[in-house]
Each structure stands twice: as structure tokens, then as C-alpha cells.
C-alpha atoms as a PDB file:
ATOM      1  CA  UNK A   1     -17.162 -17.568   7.254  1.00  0.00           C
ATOM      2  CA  UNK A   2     -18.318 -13.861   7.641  1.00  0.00           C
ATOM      3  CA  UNK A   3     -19.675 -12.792   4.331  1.00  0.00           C
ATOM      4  CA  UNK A   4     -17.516  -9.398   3.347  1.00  0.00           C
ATOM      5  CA  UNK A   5     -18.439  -6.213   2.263  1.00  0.00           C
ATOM      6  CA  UNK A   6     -17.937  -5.882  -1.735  1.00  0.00           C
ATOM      7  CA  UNK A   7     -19.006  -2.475  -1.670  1.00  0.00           C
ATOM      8  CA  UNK A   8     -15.946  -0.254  -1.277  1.00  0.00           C
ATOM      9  CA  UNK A   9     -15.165   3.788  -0.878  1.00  0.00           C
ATOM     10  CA  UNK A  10     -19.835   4.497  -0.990  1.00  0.00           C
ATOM     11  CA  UNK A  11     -18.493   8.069   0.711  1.00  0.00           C
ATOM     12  CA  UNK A  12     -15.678  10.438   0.267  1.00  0.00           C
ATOM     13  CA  UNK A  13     -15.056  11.205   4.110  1.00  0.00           C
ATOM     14  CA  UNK A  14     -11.712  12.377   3.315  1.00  0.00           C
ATOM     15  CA  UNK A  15     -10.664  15.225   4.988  1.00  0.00           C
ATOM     16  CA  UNK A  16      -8.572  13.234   7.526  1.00  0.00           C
ATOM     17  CA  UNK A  17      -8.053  10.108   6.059  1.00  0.00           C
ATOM     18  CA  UNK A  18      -4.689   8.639   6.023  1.00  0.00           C
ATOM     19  CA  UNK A  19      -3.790   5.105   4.842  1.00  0.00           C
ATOM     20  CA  UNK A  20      -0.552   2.712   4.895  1.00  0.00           C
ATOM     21  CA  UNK A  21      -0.434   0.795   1.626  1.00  0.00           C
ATOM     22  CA  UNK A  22       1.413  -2.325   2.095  1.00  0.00           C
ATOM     23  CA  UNK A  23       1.843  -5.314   0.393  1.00  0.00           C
ATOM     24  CA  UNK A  24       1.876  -9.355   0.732  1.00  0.00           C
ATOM     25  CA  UNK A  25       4.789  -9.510  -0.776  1.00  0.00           C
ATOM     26  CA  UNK A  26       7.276  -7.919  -2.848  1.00  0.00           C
ATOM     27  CA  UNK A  27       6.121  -7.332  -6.882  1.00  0.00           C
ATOM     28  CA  UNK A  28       2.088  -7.229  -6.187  1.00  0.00           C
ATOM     29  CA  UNK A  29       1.828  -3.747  -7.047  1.00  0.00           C
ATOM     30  CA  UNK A  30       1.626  -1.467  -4.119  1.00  0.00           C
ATOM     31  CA  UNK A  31       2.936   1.682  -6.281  1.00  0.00           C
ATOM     32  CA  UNK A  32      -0.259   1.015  -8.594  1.00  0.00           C
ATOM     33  CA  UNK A  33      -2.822   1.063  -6.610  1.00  0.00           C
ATOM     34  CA  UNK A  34      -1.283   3.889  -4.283  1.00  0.00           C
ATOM     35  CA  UNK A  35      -1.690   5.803  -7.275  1.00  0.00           C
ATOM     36  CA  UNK A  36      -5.356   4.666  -8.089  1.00  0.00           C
ATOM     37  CA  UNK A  37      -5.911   5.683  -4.091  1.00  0.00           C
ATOM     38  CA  UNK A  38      -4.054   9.042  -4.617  1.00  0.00           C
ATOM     39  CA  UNK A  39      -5.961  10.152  -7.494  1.00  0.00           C
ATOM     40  CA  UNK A  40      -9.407   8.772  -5.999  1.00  0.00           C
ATOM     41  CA  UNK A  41      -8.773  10.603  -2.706  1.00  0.00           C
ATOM     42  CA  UNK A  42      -6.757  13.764  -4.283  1.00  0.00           C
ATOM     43  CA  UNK A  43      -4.099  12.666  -1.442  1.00  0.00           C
ATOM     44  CA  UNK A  44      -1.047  13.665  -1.264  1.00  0.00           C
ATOM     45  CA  UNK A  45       1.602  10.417  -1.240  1.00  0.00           C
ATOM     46  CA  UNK A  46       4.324   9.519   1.020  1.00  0.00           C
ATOM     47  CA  UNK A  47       7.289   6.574   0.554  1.00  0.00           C
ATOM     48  CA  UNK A  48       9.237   6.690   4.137  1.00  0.00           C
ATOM     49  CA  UNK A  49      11.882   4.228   2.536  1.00  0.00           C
ATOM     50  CA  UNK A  50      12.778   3.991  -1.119  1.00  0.00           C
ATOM     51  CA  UNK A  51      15.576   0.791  -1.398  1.00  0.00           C
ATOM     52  CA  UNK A  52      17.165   1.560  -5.163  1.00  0.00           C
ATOM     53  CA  UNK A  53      15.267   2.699  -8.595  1.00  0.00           C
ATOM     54  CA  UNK A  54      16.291   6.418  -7.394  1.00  0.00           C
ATOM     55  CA  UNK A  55      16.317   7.206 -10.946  1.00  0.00           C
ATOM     56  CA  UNK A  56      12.876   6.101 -11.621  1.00  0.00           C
ATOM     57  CA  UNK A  57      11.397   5.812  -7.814  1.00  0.00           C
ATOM     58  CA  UNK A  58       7.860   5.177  -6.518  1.00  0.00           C
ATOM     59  CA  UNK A  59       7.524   9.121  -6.039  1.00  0.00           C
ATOM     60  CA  UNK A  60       7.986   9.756  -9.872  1.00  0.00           C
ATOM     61  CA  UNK A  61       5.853   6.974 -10.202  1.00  0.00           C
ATOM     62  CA  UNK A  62       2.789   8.010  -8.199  1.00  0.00           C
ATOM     63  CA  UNK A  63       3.415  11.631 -10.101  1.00  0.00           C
ATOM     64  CA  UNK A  64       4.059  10.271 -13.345  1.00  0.00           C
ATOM     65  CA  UNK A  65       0.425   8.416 -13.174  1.00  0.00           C
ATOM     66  CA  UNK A  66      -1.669  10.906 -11.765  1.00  0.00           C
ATOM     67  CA  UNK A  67      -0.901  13.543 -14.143  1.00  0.00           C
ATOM     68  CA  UNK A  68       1.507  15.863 -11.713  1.00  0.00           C
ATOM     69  CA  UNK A  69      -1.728  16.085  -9.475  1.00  0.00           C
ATOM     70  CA  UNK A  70      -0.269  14.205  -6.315  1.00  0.00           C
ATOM     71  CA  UNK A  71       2.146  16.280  -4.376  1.00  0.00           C
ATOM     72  CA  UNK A  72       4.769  14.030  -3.009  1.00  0.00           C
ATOM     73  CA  UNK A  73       6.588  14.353   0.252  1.00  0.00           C
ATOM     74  CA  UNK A  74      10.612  13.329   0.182  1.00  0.00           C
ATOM     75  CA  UNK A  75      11.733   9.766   1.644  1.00  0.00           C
ATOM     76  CA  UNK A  76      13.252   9.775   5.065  1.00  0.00           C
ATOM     77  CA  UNK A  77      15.814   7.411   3.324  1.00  0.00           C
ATOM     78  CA  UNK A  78      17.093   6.582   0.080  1.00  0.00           C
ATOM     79  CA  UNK A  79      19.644   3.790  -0.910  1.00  0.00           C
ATOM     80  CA  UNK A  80      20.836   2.917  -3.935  1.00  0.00           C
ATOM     81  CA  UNK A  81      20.787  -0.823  -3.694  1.00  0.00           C
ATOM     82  CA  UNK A  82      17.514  -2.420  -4.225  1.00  0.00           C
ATOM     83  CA  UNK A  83      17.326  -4.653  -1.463  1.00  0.00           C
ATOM     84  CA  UNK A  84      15.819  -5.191   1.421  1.00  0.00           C
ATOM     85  CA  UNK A  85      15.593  -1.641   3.219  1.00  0.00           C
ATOM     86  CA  UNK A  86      18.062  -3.027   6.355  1.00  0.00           C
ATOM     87  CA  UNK A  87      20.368  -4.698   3.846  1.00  0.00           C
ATOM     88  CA  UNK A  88      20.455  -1.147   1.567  1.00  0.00           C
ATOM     89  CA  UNK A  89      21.063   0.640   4.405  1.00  0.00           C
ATOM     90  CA  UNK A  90      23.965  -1.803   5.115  1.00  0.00           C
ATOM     91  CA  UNK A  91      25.590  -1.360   2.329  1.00  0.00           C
ATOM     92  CA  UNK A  92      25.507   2.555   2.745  1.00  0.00           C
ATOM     93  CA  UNK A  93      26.850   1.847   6.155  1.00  0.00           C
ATOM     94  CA  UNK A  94      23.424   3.366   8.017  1.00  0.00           C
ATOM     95  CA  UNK A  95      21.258   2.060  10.319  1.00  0.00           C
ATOM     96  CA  UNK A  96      17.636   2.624   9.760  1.00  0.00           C
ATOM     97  CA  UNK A  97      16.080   4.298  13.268  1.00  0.00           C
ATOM     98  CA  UNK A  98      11.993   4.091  13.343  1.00  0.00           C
ATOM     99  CA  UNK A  99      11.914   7.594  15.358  1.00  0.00           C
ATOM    100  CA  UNK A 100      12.344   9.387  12.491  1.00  0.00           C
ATOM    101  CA  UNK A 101       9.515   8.902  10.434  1.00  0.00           C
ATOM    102  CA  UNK A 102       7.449  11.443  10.813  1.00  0.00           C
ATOM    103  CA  UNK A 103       4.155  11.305   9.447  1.00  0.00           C
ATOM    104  CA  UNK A 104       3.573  15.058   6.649  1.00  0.00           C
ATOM    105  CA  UNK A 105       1.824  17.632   8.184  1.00  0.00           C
ATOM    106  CA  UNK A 106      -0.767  18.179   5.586  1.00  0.00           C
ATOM    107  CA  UNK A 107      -4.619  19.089   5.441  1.00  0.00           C
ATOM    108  CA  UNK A 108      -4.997  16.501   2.451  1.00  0.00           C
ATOM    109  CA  UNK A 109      -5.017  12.869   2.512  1.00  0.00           C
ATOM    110  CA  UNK A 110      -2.431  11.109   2.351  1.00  0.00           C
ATOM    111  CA  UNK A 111      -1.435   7.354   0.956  1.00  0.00           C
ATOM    112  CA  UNK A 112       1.834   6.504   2.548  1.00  0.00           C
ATOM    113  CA  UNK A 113       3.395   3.340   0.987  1.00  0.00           C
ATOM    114  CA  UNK A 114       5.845   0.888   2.167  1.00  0.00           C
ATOM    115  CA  UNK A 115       8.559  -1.261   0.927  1.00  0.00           C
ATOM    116  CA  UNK A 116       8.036  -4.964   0.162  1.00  0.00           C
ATOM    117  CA  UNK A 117       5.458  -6.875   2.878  1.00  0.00           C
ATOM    118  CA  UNK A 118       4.813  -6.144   6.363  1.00  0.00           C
ATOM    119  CA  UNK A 119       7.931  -8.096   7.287  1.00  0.00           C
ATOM    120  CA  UNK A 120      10.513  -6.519   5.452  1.00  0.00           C
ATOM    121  CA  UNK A 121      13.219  -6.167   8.052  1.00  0.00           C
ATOM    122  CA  UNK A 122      13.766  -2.360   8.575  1.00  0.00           C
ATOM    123  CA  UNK A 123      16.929  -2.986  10.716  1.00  0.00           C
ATOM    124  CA  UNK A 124      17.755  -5.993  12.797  1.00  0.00           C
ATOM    125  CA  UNK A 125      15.559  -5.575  15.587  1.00  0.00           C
ATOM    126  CA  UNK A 126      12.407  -3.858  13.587  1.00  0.00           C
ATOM    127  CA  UNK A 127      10.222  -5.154  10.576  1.00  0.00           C
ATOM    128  CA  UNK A 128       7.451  -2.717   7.952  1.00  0.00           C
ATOM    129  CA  UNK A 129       4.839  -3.550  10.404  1.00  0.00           C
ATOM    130  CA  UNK A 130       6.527  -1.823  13.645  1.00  0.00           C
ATOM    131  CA  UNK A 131       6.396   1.443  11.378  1.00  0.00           C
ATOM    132  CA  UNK A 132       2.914   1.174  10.469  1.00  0.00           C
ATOM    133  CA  UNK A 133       2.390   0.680  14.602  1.00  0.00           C
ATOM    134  CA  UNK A 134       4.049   3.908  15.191  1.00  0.00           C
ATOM    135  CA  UNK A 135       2.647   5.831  12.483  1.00  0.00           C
ATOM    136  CA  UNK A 136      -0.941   4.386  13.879  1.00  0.00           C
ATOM    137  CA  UNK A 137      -2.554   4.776  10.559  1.00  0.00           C
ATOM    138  CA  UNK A 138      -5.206   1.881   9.156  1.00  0.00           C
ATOM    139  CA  UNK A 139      -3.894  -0.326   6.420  1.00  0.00           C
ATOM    140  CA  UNK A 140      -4.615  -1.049   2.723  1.00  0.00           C
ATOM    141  CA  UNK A 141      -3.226  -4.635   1.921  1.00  0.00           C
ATOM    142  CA  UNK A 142      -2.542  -5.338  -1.784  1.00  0.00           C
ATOM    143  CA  UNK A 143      -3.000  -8.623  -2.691  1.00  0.00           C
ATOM    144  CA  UNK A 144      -2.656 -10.213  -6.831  1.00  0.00           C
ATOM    145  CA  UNK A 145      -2.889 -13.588  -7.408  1.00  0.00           C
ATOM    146  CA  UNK A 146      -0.199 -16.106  -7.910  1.00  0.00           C
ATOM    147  CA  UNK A 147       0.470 -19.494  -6.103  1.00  0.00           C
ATOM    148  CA  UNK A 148       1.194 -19.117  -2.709  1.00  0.00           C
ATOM    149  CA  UNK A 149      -1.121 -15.986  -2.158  1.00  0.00           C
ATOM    150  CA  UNK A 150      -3.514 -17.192  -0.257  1.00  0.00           C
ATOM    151  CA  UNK A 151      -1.036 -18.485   2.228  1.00  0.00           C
ATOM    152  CA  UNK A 152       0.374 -14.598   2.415  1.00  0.00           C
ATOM    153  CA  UNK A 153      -2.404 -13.000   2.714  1.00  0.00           C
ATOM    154  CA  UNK A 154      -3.985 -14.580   5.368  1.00  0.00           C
ATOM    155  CA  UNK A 155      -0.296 -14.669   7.153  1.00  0.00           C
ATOM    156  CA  UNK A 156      -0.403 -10.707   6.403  1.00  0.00           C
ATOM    157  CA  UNK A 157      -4.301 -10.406   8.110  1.00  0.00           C
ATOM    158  CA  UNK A 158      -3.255 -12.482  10.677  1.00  0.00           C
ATOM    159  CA  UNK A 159       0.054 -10.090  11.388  1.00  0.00           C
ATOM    160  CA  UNK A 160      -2.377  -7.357  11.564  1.00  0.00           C
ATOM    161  CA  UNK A 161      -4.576  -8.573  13.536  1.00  0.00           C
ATOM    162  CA  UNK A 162      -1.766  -9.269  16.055  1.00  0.00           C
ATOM    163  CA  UNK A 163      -0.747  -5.901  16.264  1.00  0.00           C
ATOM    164  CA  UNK A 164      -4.442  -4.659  16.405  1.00  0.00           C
ATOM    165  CA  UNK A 165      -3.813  -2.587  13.316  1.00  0.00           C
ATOM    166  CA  UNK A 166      -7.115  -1.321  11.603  1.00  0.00           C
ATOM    167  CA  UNK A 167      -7.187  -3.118   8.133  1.00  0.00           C
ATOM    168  CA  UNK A 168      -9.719  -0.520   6.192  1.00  0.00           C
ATOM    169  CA  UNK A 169      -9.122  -2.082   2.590  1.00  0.00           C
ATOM    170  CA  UNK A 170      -8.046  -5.261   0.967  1.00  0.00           C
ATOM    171  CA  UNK A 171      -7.409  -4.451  -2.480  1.00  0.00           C
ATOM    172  CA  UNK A 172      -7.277  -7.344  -5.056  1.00  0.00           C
ATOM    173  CA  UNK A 173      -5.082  -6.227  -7.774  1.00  0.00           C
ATOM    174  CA  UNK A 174      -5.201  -7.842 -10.954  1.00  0.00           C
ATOM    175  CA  UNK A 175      -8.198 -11.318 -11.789  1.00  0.00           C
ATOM    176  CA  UNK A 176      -8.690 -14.085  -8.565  1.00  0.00           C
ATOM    177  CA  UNK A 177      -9.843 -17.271  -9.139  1.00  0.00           C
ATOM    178  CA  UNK A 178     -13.464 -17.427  -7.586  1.00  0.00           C
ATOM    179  CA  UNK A 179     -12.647 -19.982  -4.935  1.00  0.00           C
ATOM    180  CA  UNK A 180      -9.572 -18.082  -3.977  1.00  0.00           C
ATOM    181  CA  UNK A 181     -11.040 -14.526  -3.515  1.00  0.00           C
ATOM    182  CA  UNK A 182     -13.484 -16.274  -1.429  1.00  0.00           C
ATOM    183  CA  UNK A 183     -11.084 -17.517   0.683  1.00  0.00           C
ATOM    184  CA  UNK A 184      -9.030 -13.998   1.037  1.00  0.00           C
ATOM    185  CA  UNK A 185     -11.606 -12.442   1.964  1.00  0.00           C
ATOM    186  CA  UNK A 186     -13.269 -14.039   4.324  1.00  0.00           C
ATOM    187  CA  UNK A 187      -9.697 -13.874   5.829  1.00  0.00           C
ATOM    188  CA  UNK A 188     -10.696  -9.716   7.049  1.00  0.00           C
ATOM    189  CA  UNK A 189     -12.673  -8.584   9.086  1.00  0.00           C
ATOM    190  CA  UNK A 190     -16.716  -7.377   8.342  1.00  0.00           C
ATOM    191  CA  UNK A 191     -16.239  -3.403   7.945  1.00  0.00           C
ATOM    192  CA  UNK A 192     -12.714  -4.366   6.119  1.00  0.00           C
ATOM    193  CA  UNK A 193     -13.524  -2.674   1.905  1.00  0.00           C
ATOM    194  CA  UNK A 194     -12.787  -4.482  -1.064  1.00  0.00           C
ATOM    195  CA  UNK A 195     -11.248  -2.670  -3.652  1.00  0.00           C
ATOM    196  CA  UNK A 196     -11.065  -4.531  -7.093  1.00  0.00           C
ATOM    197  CA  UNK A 197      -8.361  -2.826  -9.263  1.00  0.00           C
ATOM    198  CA  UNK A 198      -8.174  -5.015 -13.006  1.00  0.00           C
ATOM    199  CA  UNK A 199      -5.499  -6.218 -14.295  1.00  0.00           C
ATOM    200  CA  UNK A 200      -3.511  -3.051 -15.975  1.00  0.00           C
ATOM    201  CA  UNK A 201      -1.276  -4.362 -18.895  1.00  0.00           C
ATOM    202  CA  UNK A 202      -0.059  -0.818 -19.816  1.00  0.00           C
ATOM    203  CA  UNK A 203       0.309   1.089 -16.857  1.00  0.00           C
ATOM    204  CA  UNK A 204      -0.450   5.076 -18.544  1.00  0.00           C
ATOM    205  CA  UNK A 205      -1.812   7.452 -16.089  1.00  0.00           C
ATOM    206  CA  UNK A 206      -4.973   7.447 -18.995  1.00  0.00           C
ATOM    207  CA  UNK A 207      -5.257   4.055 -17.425  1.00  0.00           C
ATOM    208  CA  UNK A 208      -4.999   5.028 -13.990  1.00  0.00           C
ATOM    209  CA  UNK A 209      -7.399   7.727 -14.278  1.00  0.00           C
ATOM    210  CA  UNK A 210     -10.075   5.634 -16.436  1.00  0.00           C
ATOM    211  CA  UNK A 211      -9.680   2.819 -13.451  1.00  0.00           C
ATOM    212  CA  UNK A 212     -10.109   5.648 -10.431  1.00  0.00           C
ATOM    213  CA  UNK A 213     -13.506   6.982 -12.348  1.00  0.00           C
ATOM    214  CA  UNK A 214     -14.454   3.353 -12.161  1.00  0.00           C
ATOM    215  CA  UNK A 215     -14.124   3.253  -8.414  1.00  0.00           C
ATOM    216  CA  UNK A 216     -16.658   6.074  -7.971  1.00  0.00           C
ATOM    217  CA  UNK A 217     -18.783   4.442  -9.683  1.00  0.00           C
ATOM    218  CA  UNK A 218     -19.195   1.938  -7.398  1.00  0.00           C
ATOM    219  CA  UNK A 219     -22.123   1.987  -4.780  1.00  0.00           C
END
């Protein structure tokens, strides 16, 4: 196995940089660590679909953490069911079409984050991952620990790699086993980052902050 790069975000070549934050799975905190990546960057933040929790979304979220620092573009779609994006839509009796995201015109960076895993069906016909091909962005995966993950995440590289989408960071959010980090990341490519965000028990955008002045640390 290639040995990876554990030395992640040594420069702040920012000025273009846009990222898709996605998931391998549902629950492995996406939102948290697009907020670590917003603050660290000073990017502005983008959810294309946001499937229920309108009252207490992933856009209050990300501003909630970072202090009201991370200027937040609206959702192409909103539904209040939280479901799958092509079931939400559904319900609301709307079909989901993939030529209307449109990435933010913005001279910031900019963390745009999806729903659920690259799979999540978007309609019938298109899944997560056929929006991060049109957008064309590289990819942050977010990967935590539980049984079962190693199986994902190497599904999720693999999915990637398929699509020749550019995977720039695997983040591992939350404490890996030795023996299974090793194994996830091995799983990217050479010039692929590893972020390592701890496990957050109380997430406070103190925390968030104290955990993004970490990351510069890093060299």
C-alpha cells in the first residue's frame, strides 16, 4: 500500500478553492467539519439540497458555529420531510432537475455540502455523485468510525475514482482504530490530505474555533 500524506492544509492557497463535502454515509458529520473547513478557509458555505430540519438546517448550523462569520448562500431546494432528497421531493410533488444547481458566484471559498453519501438518489435517474460531476469541484470525504466503515469508505473512493473526481481530503472525524485508519487510507490516492477532526462531544462554535486553530497548526 502507498503510504499517505498525514500532513494536511501546509498552505492557505485559497483564493479559488472550492470543495464538495460529502459523506460515507448518512450521520458521520458532514455539517461539522464543513464548518471546521469554513472557518479554516474563511469560505463562504453552500447546501444545494436541504431534505427537512428547515427550522434548524445545516445553513444555521454552519452560521451558528462559526460565529456569524460564514456567509451562506440559499438551497436550490428545501423539503420538509427528512428523507432521502428524491423521496422529499416526492412528497412535495417535485422533481429534483440537476441543471439547476448553480455553483455561487463568489471571490471567497466556498465549502458546498451535500446530503447523505454520494449515492443518495437525487431523483430516479441521478444520485449526489452526478452533482458533484457537474459542479466539477474536488471532494472532501468524511469518514467516523463505526462497523461497516471501512467497507463505505473504500466503496465511496472507489465511486470517485470511477467518475475521475479529484478527492483533495479524507477527513477522519471523530478516534479510528489504528488498523482501520490504516486501511482507509491507504484506500486514496498519494496527494489525497488527511484531515483529523477529534471527537467533539459538545458541538459550541468555542469548540469549532479551538479545533480550526488546531488545524493551522499543523505542518
Amino acid at each position: 500500500m502507498t503510504e499517505m500524506k498525514t500532513t494536511p492544509l501546509t498552505a492557505r492557497q485559497t483564493e479559488k478553492l472550492k470543495l464538495f463535502v460529502t459523506g460515507i454515509g448518512t450521520g458521520v458529520g458532514k455539517t461539522v467539519c464543513s464548518a471546521v473547513l469554513a472557518a479554516y478557509f474563511r469560505a463562504d458555505y453552500w447546501k444545494p439540497v436541504q431534505s427537512g430540519d428547515l427550522e434548524e438546517s445545516d445553513s444555521m448550523k454552519i452560521k451558528q458555529w462559526t460565529a456569524g462569520n460564514t456567509f451562506c448562500y440559499p438551497e436550490t431546494y428545501r423539503f420538509q420531510l427528512a428523507a432521502s432528497p428524491h423521496q422529499s421531493a416526492k412528497q412535495e410533488k417535485i422533481t429534483i432537475d440537476l441543471e439547476r444547481f448553480t455553483i455561487p458566484q463568489t471571490g471567497n471559498p466556498l465549502i458546498i455540502e451535500g446530503a447523505g453519501g454520494l449515492m443518495v438518489p437525487l431523483n430516479d435517474h441521478i444520485f449526489m455523485i452526478d452533482l458533484i460531476e457537474k459542479l466539477n469541484i474536488p471532494v472532501a470525504l468524511v469518514a467516523r468510525n463505526y462497523l461497516g466503515c471501512i467497507n463505505h469508505t473504500l466503496l465511496s473512493v472507489m465511486a470517485l475514482k470511477q467518475k475521475d473526481l479529484q478527492l483533495s481530503y479524507l477527513i477522519l472525524n471523530g478516534i479510528f482504530p489504528p488498523d482501520t485508519e490504516r486501511i482507509i487510507c491507504s484506500a486514496a490516492a498519494p496527494d489525497t490530505h488527511i484531515i483529523r477532526i477529534p471527537e467533539i462531544e459538545n458541538i459550541t462554535k468555542e469548540n469549532i474555533e479551538c479545533i480550526t486553530h488546531r488545524l493551522t497548526l499543523i505542518k
